[in-house]
N, C-alpha and C. Protein backbone atom coordinates (compact mmCIF):
# COMPACT_ATOMS: atom_id res chain seq x y z
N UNK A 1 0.84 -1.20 0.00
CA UNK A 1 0.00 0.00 0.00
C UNK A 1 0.88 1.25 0.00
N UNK A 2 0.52 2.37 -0.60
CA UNK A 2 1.12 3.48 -0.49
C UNK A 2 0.79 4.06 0.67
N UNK A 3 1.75 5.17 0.64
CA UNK A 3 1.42 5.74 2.01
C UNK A 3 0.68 7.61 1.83
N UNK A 4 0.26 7.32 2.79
CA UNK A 4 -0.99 8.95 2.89
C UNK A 4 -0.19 9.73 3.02
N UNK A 5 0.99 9.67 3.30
CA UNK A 5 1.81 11.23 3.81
C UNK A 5 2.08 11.55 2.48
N UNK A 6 2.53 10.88 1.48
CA UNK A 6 3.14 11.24 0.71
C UNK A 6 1.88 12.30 -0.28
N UNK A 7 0.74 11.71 -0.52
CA UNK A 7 -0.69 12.49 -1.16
C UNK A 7 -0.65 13.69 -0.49
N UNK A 8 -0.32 13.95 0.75
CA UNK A 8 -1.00 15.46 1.31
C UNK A 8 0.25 16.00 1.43
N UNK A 9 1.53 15.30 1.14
CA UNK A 9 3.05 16.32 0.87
C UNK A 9 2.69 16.82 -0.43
N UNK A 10 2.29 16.02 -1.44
CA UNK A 10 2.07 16.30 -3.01
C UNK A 10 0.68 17.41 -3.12
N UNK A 11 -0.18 17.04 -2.41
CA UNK A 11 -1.40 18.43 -1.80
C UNK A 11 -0.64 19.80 -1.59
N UNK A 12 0.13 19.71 -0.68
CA UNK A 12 0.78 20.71 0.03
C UNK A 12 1.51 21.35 -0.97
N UNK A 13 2.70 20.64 -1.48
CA UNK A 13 3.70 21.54 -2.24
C UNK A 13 2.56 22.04 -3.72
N UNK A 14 1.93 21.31 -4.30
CA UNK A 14 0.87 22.05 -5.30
C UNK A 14 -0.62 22.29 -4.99
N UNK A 15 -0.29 23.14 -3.85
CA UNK A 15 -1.76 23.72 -3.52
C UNK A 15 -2.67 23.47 -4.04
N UNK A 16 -2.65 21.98 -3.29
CA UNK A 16 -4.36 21.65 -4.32
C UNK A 16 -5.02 21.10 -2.52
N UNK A 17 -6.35 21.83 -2.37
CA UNK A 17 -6.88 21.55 -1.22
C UNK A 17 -7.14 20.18 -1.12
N UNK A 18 -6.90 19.45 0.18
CA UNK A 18 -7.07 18.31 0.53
C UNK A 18 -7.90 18.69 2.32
N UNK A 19 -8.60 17.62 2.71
CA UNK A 19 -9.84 18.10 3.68
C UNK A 19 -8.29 18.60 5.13
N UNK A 20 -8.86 19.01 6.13
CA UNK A 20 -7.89 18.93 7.15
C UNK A 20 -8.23 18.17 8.34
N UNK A 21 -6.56 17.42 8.69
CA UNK A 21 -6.53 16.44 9.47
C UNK A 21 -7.74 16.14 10.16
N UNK A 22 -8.03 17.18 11.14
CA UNK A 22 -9.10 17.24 12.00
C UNK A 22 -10.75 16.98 11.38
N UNK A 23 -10.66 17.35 10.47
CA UNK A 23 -12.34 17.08 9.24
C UNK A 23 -11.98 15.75 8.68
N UNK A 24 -11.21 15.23 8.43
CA UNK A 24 -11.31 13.86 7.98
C UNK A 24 -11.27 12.68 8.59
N UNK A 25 -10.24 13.29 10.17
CA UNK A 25 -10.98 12.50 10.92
C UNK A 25 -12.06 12.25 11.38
N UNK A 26 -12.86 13.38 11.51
CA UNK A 26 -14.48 13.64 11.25
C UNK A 26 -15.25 12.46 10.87
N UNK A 27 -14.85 13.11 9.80
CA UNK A 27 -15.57 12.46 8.78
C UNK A 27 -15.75 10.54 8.19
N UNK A 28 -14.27 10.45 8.39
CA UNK A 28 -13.98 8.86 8.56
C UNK A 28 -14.91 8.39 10.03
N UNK A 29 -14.44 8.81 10.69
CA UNK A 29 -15.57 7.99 12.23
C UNK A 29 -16.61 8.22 12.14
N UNK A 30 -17.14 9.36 12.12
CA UNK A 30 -19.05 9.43 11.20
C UNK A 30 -19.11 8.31 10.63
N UNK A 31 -18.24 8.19 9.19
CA UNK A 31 -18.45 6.87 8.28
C UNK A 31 -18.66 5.41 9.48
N UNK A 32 -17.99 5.52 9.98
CA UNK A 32 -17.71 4.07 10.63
C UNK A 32 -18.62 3.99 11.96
N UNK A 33 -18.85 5.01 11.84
CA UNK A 33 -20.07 4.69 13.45
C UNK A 33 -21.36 4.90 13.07
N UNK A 34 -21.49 5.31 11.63
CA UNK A 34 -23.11 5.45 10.71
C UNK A 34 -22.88 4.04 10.33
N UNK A 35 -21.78 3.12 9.73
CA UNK A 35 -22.05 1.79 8.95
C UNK A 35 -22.19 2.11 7.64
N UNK A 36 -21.77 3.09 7.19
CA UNK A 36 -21.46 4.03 5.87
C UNK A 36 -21.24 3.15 5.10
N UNK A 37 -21.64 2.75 3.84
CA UNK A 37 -21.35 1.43 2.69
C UNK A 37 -21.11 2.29 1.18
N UNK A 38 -22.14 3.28 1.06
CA UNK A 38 -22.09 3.51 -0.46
C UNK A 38 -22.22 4.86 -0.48
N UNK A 39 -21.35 5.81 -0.48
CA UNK A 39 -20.51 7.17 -0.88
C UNK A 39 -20.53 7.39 -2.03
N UNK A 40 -20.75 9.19 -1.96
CA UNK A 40 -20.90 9.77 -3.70
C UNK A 40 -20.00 11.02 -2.92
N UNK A 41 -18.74 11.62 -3.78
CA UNK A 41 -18.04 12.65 -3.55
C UNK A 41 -18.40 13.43 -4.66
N UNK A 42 -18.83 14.41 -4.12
CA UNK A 42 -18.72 15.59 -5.43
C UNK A 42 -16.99 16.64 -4.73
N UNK A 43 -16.10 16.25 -6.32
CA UNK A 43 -14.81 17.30 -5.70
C UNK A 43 -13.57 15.69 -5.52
N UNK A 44 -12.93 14.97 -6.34
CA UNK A 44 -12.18 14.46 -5.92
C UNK A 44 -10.44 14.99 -5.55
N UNK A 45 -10.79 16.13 -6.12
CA UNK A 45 -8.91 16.05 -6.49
C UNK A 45 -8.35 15.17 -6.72
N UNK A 46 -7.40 15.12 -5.95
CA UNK A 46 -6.17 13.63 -5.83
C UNK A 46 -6.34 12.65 -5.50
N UNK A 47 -7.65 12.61 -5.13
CA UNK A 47 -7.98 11.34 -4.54
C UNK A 47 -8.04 10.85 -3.01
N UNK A 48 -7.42 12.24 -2.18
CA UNK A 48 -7.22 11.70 -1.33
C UNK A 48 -7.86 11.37 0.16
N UNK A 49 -9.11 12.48 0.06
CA UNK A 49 -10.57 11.67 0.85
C UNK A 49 -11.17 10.50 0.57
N UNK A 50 -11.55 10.28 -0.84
CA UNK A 50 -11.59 9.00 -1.39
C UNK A 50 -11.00 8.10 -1.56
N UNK A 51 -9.83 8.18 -1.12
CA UNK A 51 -9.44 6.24 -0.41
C UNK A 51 -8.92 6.19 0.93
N UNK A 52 -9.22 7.47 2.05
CA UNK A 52 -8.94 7.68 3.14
C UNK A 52 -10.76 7.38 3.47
N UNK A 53 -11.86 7.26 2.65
CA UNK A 53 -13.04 6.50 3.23
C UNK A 53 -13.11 5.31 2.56
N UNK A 54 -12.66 4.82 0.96
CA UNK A 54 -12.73 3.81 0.90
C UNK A 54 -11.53 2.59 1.74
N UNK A 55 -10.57 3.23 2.62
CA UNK A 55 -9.97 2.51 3.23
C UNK A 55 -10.21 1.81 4.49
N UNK A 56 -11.24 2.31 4.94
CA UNK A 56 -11.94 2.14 6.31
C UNK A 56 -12.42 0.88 5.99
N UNK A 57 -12.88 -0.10 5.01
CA UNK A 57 -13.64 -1.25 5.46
C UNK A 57 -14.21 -1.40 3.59
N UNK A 58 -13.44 -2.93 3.32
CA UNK A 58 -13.78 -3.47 2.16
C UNK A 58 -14.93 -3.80 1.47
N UNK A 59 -16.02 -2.94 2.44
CA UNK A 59 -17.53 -2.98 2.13
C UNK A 59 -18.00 -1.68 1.51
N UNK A 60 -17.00 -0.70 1.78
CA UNK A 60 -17.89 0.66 1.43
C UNK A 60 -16.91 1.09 0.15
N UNK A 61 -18.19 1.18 -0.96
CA UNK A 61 -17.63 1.54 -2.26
C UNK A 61 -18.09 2.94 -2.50
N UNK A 62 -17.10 4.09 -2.97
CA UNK A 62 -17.35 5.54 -3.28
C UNK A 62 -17.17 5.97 -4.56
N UNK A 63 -18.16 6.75 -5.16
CA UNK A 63 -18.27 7.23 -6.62
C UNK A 63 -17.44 8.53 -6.26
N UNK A 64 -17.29 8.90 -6.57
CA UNK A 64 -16.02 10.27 -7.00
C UNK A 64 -16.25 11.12 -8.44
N UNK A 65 -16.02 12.63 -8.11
CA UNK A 65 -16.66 13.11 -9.39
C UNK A 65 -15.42 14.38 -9.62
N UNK A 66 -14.71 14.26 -10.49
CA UNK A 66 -13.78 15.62 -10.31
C UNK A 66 -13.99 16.04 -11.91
N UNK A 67 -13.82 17.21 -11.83
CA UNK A 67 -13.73 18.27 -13.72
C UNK A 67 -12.60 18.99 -14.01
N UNK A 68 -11.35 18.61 -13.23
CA UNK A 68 -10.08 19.42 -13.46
C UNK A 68 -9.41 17.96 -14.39
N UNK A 69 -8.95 17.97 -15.40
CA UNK A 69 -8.57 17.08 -15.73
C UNK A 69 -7.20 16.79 -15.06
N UNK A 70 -6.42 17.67 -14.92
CA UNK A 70 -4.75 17.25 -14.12
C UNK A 70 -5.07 16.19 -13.17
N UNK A 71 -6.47 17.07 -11.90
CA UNK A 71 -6.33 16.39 -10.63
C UNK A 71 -7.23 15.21 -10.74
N UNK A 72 -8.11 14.90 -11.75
CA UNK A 72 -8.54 13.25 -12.22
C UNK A 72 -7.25 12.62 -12.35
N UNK A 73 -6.51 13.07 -13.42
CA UNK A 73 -5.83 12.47 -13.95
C UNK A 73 -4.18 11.60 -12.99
N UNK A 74 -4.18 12.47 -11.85
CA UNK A 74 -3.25 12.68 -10.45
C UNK A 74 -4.22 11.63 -9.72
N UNK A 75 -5.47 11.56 -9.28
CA UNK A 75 -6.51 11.42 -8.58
C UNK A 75 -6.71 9.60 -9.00
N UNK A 76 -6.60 9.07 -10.54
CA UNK A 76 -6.71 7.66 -11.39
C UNK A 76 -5.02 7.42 -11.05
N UNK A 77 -4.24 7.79 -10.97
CA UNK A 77 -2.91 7.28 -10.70
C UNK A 77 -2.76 6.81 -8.84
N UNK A 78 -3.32 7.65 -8.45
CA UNK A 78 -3.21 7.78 -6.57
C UNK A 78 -4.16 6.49 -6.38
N UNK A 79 -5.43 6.38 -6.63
CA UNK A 79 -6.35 5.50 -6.73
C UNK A 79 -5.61 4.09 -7.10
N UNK A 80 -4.91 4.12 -8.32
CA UNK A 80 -4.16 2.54 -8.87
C UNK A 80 -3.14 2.35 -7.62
N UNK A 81 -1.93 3.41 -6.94
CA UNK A 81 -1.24 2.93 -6.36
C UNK A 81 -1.81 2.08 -5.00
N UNK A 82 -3.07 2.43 -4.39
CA UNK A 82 -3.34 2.33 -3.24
C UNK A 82 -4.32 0.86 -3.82
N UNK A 83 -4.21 0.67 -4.67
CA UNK A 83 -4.96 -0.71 -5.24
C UNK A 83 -6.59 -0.66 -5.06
N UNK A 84 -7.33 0.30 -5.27
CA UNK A 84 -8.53 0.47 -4.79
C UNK A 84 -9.66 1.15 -6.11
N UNK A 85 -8.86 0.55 -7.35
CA UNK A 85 -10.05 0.45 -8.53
C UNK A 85 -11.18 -0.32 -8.63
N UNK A 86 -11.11 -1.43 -7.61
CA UNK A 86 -12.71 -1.34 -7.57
C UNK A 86 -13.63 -1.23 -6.44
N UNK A 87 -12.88 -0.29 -5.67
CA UNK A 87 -13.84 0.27 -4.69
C UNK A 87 -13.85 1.82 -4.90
N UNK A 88 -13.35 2.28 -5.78
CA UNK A 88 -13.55 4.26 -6.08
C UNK A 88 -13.73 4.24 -7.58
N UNK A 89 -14.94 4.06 -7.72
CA UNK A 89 -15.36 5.28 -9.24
C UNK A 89 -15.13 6.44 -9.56
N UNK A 90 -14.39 6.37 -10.51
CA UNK A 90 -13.72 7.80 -11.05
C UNK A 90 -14.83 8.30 -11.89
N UNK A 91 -15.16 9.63 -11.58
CA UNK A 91 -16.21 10.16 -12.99
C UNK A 91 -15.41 11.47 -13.86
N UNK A 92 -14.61 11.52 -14.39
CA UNK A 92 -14.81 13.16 -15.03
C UNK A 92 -15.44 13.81 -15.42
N UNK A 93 -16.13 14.71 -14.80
CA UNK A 93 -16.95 15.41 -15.79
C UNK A 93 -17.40 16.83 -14.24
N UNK A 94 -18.05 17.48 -15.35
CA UNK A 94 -19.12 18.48 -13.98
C UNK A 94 -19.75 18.47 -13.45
N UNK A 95 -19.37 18.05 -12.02
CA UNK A 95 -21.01 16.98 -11.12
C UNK A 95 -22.11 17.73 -11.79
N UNK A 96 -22.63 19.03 -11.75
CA UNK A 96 -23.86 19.29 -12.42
C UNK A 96 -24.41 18.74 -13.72
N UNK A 97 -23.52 18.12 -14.22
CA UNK A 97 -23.47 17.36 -15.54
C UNK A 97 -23.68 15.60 -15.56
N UNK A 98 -23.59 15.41 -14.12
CA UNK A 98 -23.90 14.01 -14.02
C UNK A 98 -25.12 13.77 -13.78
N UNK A 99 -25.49 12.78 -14.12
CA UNK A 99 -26.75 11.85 -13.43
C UNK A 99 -26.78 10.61 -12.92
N UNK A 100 -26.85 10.20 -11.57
CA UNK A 100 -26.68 8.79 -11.48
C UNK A 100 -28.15 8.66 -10.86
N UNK A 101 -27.96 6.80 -10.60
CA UNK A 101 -29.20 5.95 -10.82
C UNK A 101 -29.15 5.77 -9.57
N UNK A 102 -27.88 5.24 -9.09
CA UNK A 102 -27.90 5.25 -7.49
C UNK A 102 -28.16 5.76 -6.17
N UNK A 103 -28.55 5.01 -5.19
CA UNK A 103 -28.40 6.15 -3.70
C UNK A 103 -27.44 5.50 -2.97
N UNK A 104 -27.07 6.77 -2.09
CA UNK A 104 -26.35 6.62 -1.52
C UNK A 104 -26.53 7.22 -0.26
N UNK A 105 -25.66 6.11 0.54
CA UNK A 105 -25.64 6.90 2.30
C UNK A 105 -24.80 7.61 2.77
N UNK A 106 -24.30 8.43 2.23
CA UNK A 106 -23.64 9.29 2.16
C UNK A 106 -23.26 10.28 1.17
N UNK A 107 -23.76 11.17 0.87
CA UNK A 107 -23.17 12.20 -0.10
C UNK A 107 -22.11 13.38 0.41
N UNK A 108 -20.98 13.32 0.03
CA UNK A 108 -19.98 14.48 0.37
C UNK A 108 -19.60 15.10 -0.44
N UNK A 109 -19.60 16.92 -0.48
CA UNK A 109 -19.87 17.70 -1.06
C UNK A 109 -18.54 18.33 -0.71
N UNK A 110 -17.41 18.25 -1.73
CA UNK A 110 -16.16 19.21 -1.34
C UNK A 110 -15.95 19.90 -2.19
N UNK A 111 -16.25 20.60 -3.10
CA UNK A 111 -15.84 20.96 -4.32
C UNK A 111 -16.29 22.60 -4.42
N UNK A 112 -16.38 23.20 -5.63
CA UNK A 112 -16.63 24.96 -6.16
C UNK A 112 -17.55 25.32 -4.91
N UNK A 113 -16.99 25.48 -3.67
CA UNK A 113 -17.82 26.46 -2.49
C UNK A 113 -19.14 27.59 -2.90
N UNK A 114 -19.04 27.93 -4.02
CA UNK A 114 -19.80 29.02 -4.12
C UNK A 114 -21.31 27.82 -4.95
N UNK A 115 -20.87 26.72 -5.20
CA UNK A 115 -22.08 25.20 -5.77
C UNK A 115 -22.32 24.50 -5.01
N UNK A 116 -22.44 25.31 -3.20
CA UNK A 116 -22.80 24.00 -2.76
C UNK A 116 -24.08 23.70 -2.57
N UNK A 117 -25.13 24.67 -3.11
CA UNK A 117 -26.51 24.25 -3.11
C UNK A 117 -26.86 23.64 -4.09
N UNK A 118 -26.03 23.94 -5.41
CA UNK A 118 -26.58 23.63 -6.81
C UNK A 118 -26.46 21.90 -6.63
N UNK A 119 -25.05 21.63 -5.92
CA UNK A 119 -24.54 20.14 -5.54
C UNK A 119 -25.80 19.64 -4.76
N UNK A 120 -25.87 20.27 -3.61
CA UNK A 120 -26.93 19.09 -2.91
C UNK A 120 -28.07 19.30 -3.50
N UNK A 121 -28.94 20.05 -4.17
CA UNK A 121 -30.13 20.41 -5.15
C UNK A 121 -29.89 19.07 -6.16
N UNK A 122 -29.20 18.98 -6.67
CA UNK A 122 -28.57 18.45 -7.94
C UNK A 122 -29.16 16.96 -7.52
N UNK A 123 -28.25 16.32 -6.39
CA UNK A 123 -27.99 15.10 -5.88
C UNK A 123 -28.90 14.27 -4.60
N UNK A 124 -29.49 15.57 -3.91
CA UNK A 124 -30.73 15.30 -3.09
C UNK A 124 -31.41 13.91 -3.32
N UNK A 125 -31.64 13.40 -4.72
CA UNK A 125 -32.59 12.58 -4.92
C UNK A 125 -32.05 11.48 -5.17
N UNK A 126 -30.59 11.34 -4.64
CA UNK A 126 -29.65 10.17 -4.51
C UNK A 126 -29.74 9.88 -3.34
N UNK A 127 -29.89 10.37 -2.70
CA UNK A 127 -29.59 9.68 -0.78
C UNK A 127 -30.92 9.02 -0.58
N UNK A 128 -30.20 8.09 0.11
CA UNK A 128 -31.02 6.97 0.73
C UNK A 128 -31.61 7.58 1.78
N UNK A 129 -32.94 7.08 1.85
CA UNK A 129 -33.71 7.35 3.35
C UNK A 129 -32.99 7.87 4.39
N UNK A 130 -32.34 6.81 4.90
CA UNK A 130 -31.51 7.19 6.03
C UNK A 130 -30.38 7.95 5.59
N UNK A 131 -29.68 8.22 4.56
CA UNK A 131 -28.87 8.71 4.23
C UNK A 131 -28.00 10.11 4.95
N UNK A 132 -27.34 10.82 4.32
CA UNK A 132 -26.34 11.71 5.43
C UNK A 132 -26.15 12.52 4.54
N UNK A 133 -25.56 13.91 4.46
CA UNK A 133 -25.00 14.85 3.31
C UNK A 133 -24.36 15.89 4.40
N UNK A 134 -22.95 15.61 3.92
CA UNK A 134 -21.82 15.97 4.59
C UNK A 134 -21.16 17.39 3.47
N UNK A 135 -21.05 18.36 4.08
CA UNK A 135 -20.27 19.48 3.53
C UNK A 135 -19.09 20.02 4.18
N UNK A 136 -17.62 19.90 3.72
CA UNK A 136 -16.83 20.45 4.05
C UNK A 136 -16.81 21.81 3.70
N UNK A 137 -15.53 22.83 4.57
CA UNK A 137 -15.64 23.99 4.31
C UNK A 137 -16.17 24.83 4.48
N UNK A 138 -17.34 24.77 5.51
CA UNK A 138 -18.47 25.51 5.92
C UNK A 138 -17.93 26.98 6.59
N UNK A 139 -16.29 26.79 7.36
CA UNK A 139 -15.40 28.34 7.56
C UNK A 139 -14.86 28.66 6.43
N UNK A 140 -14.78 28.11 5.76
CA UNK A 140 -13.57 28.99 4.27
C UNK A 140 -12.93 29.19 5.00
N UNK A 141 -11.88 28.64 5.65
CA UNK A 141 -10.58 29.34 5.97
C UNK A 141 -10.53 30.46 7.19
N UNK A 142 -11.53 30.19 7.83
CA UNK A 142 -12.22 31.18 8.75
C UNK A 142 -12.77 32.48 8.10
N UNK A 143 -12.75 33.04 7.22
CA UNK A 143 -13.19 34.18 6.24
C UNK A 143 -14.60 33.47 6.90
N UNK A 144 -15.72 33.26 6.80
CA UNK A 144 -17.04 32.91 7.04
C UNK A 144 -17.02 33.20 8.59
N UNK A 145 -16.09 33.27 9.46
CA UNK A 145 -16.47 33.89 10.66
C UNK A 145 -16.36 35.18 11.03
N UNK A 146 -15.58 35.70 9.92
CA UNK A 146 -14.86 37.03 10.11
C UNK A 146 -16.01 38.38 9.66
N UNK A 147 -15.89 39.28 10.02
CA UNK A 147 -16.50 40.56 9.32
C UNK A 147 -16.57 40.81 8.38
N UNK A 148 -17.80 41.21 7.64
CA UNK A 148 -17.25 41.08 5.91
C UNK A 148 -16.46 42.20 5.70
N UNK A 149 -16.34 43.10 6.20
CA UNK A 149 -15.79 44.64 6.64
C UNK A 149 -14.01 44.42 6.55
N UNK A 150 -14.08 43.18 6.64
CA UNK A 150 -12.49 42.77 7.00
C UNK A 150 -11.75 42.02 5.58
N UNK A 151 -12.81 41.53 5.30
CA UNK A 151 -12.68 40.96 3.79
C UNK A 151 -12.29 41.43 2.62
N UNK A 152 -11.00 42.07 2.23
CA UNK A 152 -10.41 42.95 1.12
C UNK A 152 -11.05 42.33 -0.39
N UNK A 153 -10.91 41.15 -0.33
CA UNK A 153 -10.70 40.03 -1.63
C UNK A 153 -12.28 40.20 -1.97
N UNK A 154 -12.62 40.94 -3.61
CA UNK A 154 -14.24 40.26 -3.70
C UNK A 154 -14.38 39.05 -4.16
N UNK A 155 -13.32 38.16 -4.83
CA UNK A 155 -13.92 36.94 -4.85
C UNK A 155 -13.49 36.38 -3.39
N UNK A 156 -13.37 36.32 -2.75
CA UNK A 156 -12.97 35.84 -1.68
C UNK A 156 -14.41 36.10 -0.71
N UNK A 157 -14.93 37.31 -0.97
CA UNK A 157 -16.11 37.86 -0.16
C UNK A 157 -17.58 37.30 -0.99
N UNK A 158 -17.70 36.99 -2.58
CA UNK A 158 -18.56 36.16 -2.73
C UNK A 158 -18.73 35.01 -2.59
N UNK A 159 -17.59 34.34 -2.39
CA UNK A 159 -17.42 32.97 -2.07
C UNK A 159 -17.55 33.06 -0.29
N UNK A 160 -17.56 33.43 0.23
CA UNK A 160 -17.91 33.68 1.86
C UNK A 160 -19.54 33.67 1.51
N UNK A 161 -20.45 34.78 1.21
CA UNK A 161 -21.39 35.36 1.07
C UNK A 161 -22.19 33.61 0.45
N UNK A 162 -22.25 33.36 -0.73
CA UNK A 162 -22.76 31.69 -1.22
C UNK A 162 -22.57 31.22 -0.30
N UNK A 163 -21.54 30.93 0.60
CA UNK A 163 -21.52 29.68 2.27
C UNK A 163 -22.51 30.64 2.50
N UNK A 164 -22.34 31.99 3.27
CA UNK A 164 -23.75 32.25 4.22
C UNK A 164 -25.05 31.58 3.73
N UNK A 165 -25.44 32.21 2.40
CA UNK A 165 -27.24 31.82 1.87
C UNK A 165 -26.71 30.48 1.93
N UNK A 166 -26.20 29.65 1.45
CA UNK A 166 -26.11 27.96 1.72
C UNK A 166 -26.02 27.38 2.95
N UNK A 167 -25.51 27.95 4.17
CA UNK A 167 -25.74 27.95 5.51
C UNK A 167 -27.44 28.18 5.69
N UNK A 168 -28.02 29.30 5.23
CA UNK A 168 -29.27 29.88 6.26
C UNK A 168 -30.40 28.62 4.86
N UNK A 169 -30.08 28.33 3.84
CA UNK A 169 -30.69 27.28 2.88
C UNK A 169 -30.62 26.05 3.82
N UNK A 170 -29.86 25.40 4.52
CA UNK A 170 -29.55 24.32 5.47
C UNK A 170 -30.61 24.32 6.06
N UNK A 171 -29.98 25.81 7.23
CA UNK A 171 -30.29 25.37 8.36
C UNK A 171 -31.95 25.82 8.36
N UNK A 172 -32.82 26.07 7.35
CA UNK A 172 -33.84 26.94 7.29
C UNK A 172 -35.10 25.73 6.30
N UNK A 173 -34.17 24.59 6.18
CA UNK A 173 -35.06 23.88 5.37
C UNK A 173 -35.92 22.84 5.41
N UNK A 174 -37.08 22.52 5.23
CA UNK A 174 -38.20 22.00 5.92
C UNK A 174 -37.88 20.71 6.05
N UNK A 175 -37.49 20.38 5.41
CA UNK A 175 -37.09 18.41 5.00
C UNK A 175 -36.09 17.76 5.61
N UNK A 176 -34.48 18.80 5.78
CA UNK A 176 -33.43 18.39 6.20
C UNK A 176 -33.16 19.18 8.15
N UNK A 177 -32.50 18.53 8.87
CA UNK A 177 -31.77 19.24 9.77
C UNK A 177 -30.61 19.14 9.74
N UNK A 178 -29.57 20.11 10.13
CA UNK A 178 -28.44 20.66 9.74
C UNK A 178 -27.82 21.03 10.90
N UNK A 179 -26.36 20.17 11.23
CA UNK A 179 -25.74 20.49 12.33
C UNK A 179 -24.41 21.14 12.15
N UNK A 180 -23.68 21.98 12.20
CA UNK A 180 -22.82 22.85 11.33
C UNK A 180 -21.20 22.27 12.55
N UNK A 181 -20.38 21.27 12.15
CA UNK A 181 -19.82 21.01 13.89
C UNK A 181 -17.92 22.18 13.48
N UNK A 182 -17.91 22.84 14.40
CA UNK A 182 -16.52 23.68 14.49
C UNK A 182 -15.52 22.61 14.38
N UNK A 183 -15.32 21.80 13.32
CA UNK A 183 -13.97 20.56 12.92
C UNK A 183 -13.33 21.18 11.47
N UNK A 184 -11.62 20.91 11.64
CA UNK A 184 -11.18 21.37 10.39
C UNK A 184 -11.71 23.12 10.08
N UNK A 185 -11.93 22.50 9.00
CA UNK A 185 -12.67 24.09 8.42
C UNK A 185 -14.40 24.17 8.93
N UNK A 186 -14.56 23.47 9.24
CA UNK A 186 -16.12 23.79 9.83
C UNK A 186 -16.65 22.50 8.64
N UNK A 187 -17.39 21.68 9.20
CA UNK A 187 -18.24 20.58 8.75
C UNK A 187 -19.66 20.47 9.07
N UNK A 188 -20.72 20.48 7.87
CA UNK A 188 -22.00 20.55 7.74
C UNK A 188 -22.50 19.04 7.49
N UNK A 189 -23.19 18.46 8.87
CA UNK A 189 -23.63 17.37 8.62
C UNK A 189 -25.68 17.39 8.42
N UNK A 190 -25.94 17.25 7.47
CA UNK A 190 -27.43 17.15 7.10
C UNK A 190 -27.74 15.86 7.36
N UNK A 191 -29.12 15.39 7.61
CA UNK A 191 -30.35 14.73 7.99
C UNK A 191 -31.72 14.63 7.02
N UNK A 192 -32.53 13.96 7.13
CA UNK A 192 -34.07 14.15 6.67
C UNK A 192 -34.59 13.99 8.13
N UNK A 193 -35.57 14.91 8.04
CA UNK A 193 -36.04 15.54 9.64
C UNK A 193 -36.89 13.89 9.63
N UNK A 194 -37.02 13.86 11.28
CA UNK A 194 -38.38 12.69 11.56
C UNK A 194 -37.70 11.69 10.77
């Protein structure tokens, strides 16, 4: 097996976001104390949430969806070393552009921050009953806690501003409940109410 340090050294030196320590540990024990089996990632990059959950247990298979071709293409190489082609589906394309047939108990949403409604809108009608819909990134970097007053950057301040309305869309919505937990960058775990 390859080893994980080496994916988030290769994250690191080419700034390509990978979840943080603290959110993926999150997120992995959620998986494993829900009994998590069948995962849909919107946002793969490198691959490297997606075989840090398909590694947890030779039962749970994850679809994966990335549109940067480099980091598919980084993302199908990382995937072969760790021997786990047939437990991670690679998709290329623009999750808004996909359609699948499947549900799943788990949907995780890491990808274009300013799509994360269009994502769970999109994919809503994939989760299983009991199902879960997990959003990383819910601080941006702490910018989402900060003053917008403080915020120089305007893309930086519309991409804050989409988390807010996708925050008060959560937590404001008749069907789902929405627990927002201070891990990593801030992690949004959704429900179907009742």
């Amino acid at each position: 097996m390859s080893n994980i340090n080496e994916l988030k050294q290769y994250a690191k030196l080419n700034n390509i976001p990978i979840m943080q320590d603290e959110g993926i540990d999150f997120l992995t024990s959620f998986i494993v104390k829900k009994q998590i089996k069948n995962i849909l990632e919107i946002g793969t990059a490198i691959g490297y949430s997606a075989i840090m959950m398909a590694n947890l247990n030779k039962d749970i298979h994850v679809t994966t969806i990335e549109k940067d071709e480099v980091r598919y293409m980084e993302a199908l190489k990382n995937i072969k070393k760790f021997n786990l082609e047939d437990r991670i589906t690679l998709i290329f394309n623009d999750a808004l552009n996909v359609k699948l047939d499947s549900d799943f108990d788990l949907i995780f949403i890491d990808a274009a921050k300013g799509k994360n409604k269009d994502f769970f809108e999109h994919f809503e009608g994939n989760l299983s009953p009991y199902g879960y819909i997990i959003t990383d990134n819910m601080h941006f970097h702490g910018y989402v806690l900060m003053n917008e007053d403080e915020i120089t950057s305007k893309n930086i301040l519309g991409i804050v501003r989409k988390i807010k309305d996708y925050t008060y869309f959560l937590e404001n919505h008749m069907l789902y409940k929405t627990t927002i937990y201070d891990v990593g960058d801030g992690v949004a775990v959704t429900e179907r109410r009742g």
